[in-house]
C-alpha atoms as a PDB file:
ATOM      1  CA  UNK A   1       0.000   0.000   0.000  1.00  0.00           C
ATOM      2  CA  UNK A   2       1.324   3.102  -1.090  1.00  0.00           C
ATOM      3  CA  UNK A   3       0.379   6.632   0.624  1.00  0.00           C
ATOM      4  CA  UNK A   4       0.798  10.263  -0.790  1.00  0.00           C
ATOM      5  CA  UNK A   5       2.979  12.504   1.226  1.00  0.00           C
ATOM      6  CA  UNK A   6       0.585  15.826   1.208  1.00  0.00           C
ATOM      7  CA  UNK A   7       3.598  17.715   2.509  1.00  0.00           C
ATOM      8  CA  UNK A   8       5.789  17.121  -0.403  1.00  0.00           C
ATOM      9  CA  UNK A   9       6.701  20.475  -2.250  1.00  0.00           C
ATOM     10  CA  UNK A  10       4.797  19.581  -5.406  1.00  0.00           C
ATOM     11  CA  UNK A  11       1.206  19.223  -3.659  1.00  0.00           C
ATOM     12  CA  UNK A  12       0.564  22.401  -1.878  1.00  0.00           C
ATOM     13  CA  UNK A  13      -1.307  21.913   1.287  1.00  0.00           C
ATOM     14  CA  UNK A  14      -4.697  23.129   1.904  1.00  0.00           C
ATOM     15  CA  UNK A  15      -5.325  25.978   4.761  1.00  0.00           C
ATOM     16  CA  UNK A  16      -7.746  27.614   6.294  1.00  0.00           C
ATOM     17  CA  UNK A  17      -5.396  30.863   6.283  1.00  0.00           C
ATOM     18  CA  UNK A  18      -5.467  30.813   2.629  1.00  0.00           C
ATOM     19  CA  UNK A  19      -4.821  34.556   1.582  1.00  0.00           C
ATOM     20  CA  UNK A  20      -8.235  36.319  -0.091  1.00  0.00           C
ATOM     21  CA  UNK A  21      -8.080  39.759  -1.649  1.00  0.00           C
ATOM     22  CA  UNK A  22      -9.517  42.322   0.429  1.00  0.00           C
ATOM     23  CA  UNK A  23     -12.935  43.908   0.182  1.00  0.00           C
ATOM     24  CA  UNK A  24     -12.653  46.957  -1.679  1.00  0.00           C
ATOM     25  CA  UNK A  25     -13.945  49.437   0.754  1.00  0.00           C
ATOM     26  CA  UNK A  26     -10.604  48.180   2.672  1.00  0.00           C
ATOM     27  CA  UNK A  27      -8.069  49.045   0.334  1.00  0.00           C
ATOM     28  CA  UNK A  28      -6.579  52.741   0.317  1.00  0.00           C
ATOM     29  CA  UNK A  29      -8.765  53.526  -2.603  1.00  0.00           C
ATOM     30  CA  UNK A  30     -11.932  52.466  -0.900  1.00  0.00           C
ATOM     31  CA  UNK A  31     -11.560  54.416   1.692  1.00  0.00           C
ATOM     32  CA  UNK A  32     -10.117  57.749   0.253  1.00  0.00           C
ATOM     33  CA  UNK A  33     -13.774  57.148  -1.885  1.00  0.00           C
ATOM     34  CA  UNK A  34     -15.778  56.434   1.390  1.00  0.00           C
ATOM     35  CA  UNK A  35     -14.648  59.475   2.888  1.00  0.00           C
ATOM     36  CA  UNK A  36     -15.345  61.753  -0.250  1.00  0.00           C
ATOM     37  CA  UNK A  37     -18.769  60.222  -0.286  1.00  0.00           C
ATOM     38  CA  UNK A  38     -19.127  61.179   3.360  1.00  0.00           C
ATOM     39  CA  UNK A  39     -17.730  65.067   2.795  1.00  0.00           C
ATOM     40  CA  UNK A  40     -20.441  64.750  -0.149  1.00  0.00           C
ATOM     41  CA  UNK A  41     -23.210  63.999   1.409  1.00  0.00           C
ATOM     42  CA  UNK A  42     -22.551  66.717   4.433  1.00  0.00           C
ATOM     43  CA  UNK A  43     -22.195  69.224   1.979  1.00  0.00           C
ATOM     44  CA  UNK A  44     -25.528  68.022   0.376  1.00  0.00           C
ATOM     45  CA  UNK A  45     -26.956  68.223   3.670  1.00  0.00           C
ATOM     46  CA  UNK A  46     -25.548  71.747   4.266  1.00  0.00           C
ATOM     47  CA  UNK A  47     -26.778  72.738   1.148  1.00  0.00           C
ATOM     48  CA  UNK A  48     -30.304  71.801   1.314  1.00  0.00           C
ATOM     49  CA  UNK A  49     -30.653  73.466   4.561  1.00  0.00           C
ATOM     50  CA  UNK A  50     -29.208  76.032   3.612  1.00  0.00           C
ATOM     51  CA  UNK A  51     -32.087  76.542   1.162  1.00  0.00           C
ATOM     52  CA  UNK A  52     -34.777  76.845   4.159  1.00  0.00           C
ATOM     53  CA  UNK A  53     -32.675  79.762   6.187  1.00  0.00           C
ATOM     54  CA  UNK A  54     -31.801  83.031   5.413  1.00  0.00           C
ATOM     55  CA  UNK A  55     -28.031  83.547   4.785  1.00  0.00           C
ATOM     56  CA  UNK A  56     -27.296  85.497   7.753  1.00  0.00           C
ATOM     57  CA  UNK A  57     -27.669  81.997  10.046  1.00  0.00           C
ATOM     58  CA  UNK A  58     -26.885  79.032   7.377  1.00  0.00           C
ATOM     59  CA  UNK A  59     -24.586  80.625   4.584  1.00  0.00           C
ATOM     60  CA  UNK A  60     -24.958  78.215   1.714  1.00  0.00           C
ATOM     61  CA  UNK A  61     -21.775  76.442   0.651  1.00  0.00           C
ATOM     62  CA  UNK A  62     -21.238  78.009  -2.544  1.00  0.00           C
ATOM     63  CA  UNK A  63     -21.214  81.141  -0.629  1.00  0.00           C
ATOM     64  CA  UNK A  64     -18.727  80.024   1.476  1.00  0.00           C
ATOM     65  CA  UNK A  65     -16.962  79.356  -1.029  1.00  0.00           C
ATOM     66  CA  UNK A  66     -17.217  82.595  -2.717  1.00  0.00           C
ATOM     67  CA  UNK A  67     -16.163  83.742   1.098  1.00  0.00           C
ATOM     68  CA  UNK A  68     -12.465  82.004   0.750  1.00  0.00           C
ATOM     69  CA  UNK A  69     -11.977  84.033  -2.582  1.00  0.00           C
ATOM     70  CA  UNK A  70     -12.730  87.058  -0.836  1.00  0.00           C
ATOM     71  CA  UNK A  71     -10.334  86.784   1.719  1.00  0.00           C
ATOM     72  CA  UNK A  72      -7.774  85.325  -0.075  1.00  0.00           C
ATOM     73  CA  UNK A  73      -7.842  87.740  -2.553  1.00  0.00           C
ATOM     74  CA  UNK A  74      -7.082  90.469  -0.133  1.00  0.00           C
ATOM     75  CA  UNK A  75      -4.674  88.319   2.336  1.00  0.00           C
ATOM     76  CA  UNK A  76      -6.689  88.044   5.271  1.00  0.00           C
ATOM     77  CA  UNK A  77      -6.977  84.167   5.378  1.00  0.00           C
ATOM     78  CA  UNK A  78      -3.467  83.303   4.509  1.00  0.00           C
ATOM     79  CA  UNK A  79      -2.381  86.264   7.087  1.00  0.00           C
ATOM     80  CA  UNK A  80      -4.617  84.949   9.583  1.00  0.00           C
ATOM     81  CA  UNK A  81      -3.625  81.359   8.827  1.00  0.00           C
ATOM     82  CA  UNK A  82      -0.093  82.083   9.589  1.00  0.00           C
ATOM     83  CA  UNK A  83      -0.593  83.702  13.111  1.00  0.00           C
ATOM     84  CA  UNK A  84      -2.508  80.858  14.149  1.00  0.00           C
ATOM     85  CA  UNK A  85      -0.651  78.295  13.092  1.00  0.00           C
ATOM     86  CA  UNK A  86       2.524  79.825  14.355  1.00  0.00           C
ATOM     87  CA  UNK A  87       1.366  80.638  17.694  1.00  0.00           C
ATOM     88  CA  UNK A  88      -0.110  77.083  17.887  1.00  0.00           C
ATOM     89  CA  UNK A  89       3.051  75.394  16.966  1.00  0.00           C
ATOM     90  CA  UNK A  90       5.470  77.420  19.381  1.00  0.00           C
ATOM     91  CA  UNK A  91       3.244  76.976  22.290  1.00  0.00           C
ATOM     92  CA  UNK A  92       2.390  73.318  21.384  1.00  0.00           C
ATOM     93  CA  UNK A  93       6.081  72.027  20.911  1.00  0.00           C
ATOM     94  CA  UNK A  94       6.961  73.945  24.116  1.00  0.00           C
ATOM     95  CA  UNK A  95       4.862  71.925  25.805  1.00  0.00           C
ATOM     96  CA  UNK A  96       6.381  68.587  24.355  1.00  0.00           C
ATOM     97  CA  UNK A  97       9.537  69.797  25.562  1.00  0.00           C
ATOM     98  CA  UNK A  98       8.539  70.593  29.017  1.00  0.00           C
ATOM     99  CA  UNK A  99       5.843  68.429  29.547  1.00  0.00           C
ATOM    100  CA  UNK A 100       7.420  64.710  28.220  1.00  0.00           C
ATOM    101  CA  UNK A 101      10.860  65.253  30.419  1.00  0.00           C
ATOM    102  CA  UNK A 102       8.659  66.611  33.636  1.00  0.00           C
ATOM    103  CA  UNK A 103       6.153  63.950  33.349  1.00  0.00           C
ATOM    104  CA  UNK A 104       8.692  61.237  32.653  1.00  0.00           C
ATOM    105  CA  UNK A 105      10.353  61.881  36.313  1.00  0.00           C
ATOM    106  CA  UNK A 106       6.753  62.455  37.833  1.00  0.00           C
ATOM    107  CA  UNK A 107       5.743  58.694  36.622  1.00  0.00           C
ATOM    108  CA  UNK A 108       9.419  57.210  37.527  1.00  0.00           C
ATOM    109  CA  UNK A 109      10.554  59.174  41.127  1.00  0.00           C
ATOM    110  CA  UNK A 110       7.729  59.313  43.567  1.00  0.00           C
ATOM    111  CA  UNK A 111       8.708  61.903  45.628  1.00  0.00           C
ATOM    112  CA  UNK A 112       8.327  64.032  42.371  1.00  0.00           C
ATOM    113  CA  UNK A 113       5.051  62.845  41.665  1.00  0.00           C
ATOM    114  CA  UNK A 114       4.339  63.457  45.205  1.00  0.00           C
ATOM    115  CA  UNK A 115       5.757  67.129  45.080  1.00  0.00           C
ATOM    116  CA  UNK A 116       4.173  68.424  41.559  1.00  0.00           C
ATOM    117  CA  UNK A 117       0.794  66.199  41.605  1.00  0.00           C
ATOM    118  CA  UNK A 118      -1.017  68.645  43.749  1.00  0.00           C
ATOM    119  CA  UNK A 119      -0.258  71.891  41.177  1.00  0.00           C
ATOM    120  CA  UNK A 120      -0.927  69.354  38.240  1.00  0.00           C
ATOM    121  CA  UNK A 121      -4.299  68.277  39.797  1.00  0.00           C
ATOM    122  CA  UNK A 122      -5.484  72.008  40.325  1.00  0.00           C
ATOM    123  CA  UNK A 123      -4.289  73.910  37.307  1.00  0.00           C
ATOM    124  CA  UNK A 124      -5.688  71.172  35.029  1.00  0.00           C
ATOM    125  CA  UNK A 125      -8.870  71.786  35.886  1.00  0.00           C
ATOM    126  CA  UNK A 126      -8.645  75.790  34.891  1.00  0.00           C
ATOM    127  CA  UNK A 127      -9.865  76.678  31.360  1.00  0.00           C
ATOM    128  CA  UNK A 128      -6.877  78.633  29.533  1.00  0.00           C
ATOM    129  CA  UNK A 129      -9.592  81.206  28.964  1.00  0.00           C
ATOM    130  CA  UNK A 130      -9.634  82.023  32.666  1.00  0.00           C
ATOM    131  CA  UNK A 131      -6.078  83.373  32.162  1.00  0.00           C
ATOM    132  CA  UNK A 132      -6.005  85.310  29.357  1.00  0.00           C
ATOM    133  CA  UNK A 133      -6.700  88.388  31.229  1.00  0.00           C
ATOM    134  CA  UNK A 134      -3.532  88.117  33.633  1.00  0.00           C
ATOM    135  CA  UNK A 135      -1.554  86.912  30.090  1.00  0.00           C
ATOM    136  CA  UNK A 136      -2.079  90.003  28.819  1.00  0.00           C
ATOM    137  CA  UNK A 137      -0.888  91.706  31.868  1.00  0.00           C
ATOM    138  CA  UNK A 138       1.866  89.991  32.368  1.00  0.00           C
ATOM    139  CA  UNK A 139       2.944  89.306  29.348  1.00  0.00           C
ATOM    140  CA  UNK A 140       1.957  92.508  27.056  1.00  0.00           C
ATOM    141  CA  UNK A 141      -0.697  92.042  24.165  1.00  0.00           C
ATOM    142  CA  UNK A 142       1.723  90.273  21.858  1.00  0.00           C
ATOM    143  CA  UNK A 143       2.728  86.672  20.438  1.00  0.00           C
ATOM    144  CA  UNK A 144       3.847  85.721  24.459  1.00  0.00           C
ATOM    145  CA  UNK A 145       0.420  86.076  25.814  1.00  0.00           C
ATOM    146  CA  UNK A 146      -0.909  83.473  23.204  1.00  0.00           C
ATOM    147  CA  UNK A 147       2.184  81.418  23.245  1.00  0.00           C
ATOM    148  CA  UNK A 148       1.924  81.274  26.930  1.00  0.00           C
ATOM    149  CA  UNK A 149      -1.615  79.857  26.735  1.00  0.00           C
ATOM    150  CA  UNK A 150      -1.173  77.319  23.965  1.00  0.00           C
ATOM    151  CA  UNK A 151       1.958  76.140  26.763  1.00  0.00           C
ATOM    152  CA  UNK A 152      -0.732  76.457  29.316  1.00  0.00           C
ATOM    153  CA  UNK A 153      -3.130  74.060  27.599  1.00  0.00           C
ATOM    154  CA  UNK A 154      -0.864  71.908  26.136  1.00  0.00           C
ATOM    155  CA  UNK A 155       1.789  70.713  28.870  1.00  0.00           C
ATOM    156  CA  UNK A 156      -0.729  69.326  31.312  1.00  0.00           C
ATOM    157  CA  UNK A 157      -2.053  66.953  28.820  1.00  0.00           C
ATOM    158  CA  UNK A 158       1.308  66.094  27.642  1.00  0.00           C
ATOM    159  CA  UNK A 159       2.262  65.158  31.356  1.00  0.00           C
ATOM    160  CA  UNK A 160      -1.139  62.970  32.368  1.00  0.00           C
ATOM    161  CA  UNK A 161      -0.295  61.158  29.533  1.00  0.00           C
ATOM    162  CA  UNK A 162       3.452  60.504  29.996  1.00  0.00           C
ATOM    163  CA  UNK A 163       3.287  59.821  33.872  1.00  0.00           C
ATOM    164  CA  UNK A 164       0.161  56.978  32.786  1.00  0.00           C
ATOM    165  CA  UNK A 165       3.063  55.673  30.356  1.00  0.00           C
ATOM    166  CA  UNK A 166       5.195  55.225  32.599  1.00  0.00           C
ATOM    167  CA  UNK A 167       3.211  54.031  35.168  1.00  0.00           C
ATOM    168  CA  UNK A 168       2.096  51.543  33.144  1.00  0.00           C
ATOM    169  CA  UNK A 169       5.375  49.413  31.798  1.00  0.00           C
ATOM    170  CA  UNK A 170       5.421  46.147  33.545  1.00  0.00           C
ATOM    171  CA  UNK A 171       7.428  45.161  36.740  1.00  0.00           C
ATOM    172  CA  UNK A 172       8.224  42.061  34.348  1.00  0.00           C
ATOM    173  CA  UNK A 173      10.483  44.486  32.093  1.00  0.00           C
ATOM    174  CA  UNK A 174      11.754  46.636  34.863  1.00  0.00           C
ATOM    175  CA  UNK A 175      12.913  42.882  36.844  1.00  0.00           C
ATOM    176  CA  UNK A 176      14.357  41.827  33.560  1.00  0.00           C
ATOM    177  CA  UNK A 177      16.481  45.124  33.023  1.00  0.00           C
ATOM    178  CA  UNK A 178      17.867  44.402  36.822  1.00  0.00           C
ATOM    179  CA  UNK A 179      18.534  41.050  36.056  1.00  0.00           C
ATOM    180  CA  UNK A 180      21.044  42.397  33.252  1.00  0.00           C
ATOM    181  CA  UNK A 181      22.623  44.495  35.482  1.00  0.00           C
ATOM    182  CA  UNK A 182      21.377  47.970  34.371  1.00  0.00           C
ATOM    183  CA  UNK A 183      20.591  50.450  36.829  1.00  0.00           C
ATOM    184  CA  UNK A 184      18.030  52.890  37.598  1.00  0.00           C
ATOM    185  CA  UNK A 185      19.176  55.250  34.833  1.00  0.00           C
ATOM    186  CA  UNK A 186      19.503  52.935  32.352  1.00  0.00           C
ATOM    187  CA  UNK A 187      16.326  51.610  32.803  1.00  0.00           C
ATOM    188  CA  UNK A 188      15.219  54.882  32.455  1.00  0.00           C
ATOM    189  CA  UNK A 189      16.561  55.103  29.138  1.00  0.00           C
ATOM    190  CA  UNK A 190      16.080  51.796  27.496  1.00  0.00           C
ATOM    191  CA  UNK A 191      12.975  50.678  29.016  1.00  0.00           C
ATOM    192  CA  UNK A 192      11.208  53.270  30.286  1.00  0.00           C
ATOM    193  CA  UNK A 193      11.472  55.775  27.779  1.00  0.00           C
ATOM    194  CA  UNK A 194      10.291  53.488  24.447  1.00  0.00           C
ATOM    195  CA  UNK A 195       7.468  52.299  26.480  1.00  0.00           C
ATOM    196  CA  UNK A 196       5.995  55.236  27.036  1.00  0.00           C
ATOM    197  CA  UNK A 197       6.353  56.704  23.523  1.00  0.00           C
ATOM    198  CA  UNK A 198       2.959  55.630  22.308  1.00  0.00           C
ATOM    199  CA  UNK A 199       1.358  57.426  25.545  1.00  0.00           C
ATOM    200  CA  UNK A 200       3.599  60.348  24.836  1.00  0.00           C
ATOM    201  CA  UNK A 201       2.098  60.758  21.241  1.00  0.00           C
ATOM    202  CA  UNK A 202      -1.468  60.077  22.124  1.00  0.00           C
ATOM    203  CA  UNK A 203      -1.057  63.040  24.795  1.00  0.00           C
ATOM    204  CA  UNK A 204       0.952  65.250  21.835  1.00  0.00           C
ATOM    205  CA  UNK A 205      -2.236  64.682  19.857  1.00  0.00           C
ATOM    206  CA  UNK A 206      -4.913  65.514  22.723  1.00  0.00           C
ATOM    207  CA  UNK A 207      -2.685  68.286  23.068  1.00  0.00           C
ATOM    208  CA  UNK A 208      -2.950  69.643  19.610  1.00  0.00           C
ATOM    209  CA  UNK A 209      -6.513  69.424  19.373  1.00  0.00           C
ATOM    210  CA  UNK A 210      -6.563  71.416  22.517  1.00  0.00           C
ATOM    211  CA  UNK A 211      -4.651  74.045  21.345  1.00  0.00           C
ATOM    212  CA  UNK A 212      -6.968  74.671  18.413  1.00  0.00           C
ATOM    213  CA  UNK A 213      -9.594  75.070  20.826  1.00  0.00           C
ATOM    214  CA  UNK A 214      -7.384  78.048  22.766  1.00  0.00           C
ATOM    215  CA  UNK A 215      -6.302  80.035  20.469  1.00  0.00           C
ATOM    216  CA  UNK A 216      -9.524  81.299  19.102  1.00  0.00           C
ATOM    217  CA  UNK A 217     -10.295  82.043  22.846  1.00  0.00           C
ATOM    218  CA  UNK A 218      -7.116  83.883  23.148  1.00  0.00           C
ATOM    219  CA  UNK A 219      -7.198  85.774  19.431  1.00  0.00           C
ATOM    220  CA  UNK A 220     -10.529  86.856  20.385  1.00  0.00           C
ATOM    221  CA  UNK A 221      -9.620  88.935  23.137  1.00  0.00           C
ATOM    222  CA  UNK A 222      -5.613  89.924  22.513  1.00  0.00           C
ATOM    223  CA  UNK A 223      -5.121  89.838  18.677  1.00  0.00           C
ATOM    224  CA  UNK A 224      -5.393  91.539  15.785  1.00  0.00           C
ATOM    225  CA  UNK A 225      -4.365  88.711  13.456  1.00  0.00           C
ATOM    226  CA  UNK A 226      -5.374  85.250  13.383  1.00  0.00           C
ATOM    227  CA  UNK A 227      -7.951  83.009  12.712  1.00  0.00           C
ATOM    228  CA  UNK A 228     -10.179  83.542  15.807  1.00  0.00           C
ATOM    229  CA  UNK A 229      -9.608  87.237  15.377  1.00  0.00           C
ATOM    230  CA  UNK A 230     -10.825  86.842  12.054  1.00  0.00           C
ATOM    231  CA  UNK A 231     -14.286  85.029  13.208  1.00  0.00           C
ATOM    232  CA  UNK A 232     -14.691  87.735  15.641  1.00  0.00           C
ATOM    233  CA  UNK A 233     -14.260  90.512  13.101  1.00  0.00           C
ATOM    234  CA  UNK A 234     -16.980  88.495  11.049  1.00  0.00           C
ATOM    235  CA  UNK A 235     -19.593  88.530  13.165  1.00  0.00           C
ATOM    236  CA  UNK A 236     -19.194  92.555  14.467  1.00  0.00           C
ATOM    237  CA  UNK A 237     -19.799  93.006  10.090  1.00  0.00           C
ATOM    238  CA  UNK A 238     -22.578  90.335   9.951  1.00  0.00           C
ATOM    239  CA  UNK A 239     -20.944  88.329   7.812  1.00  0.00           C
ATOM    240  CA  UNK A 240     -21.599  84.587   8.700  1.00  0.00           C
ATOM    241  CA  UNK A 241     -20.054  83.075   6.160  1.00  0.00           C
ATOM    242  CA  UNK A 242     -16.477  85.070   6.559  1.00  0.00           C
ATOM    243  CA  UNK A 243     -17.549  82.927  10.389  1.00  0.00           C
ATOM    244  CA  UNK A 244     -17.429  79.699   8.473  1.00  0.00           C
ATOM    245  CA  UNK A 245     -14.259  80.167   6.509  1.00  0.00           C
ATOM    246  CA  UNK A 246     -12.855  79.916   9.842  1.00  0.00           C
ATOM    247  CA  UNK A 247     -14.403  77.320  11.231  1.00  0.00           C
ATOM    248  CA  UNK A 248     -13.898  75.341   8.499  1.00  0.00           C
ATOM    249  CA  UNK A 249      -9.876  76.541   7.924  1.00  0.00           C
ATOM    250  CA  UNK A 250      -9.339  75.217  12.190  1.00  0.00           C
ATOM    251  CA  UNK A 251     -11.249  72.192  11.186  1.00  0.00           C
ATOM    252  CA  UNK A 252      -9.098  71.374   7.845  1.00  0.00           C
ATOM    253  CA  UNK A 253      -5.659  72.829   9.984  1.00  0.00           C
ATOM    254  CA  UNK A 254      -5.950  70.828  12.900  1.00  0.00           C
ATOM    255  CA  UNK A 255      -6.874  67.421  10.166  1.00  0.00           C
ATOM    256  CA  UNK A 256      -3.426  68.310   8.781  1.00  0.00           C
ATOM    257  CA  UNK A 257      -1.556  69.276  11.743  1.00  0.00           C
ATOM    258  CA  UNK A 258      -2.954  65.576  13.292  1.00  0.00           C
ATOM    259  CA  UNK A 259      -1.935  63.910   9.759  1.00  0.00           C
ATOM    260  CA  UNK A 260       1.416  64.925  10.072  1.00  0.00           C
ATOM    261  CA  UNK A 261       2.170  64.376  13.362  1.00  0.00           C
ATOM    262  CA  UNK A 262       1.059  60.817  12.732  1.00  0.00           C
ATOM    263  CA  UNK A 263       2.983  60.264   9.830  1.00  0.00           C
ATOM    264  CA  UNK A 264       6.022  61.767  11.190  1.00  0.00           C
ATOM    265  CA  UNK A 265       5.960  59.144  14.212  1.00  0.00           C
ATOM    266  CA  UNK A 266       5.523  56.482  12.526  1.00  0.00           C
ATOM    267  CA  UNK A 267       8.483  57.390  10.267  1.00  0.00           C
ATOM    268  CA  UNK A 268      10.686  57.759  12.823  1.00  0.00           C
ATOM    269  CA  UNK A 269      10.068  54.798  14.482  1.00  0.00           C
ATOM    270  CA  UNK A 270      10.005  52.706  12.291  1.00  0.00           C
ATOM    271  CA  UNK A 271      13.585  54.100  11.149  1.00  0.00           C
ATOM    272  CA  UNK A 272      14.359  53.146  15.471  1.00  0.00           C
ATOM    273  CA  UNK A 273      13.388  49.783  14.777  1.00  0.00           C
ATOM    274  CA  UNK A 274      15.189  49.301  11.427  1.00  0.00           C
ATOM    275  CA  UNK A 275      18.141  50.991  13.152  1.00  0.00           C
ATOM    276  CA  UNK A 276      17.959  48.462  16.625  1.00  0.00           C
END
């Protein structure tokens, strides 16, 4: 009696794992189309509405539209786009720099967590808006008073989410690091430190979207340039749909700004893990 060797390499074996193209709302293409479909249909939405309310409260997207022109034409948006988006990237990388190192040695050292937590716990909890005032004071009426808040909003976020990264590696790695012989600053470096980088960018991106939200607050009320400026000088002229340029310029700045960020991490780690 004579049996067949399935395993031989001219009968390929049969699995359950065999590989199956993917659906096509899973590729890249698919979804870049699902989410034009989706802007679509909002706009649709926006425009049908738009037909049952008077422009002053619902401008209608083509007027929008005719908005941007406007103030491009004259430099207002790219003007005001530039203020913004400078204030919000000095304030927001200052609190990277800050907030990562301080919240790193608030996770590891106790008696620093011990010493800071009660100024992290109450300050947290205080709207940036609430300080605008005494920025102003302090700091004069320009680019430091908005800086200062974008810093202000930013670095506690940055922190919470660095000391949870820490706090969070397991004993298992720090036991194993001991075992080797490395001490307590070495751990630091080599196993602290890359475990916590995923909790360090989710609390860089929290942080962005947070500073979005202050510095309309803060161009309101100490600015002459600048996006929120610009939505405030809208609505003392009436004109709502100058209001939704700028809405909708944050909304497609802070899409970007999140983009980017992502993409950049991911480059450079996986260039880390190429390099290790």
């Amino acid at each position: 009696m004579t049996t067949v060797d399935t395993d031989s390499p001219g009968i390929p074996a049969a699995t359950d794992g065999a590989q199956r193209a993917k659906p096509f709302f899973d590729t890249r293409l698919g979804r870049v189309l699902t989410a034009l479909v989706s802007v679509g249909l909002g706009v649709l939405v926006w425009q049908l509405l738009s037909l049952r309310v008077p422009p002053l409260f619902l401008p209608s997207p083509w007027l929008t539209l005719q908005a941007v022109g406007e103030l491009w034409d004259d430099g207002t948006l790219i003007q005001s786009i530039g203020a913004s988006l400078a204030r919000i990237m000095v304030g927001w990388s200052l609190g990277l720099v800050i907030g990562i190192p301080v919240g790193i040695l608030m996770g590891y050292f106790a008696i620093v967590r011990r010493l800071l937590d009660p100024y992290v716990e109450f300050f947290r909890f205080i709207p940036p808006i609430a300080f605008v005032t005494l920025a102003v004071i302090w700091l004069g009426p320009g680019e430091a008073s908005k800086v200062a808040l974008i810093l202000y909003t930013t670095i506690f976020i940055v922190m919470i989410n660095t000391i949870a990264g820490v706090l969070s590696v397991s004993d298992l790695r720090l036991r194993a690091a001991a075992a080797l012989g490395a001490n307590r600053l070495q751990t630091l470096i080599t196993v602290i430190v890359p475990s916590t980088v995923p909790y360090m960018v989710t609390g860089a991106r929290l942080a962005m979207g947070n500073s979005f939200l202050t510095i309309v607050s803060a161009e309101i009320v100490a600015a002459q340039v600048g996006l929120g400026s610009m939505i405030w000088t809208s609505r003392n002229y009436g004109k709502t749909e100058w209001v939704f340029v700028g809405i909708i310029t944050l909304g497609l700045l802070g899409y970007v700004c999140d983009r980017v960020v992502r993409f950049t991490v991911a480059r450079l780690l996986r260039r880390y893990a190429v390099a290790v």
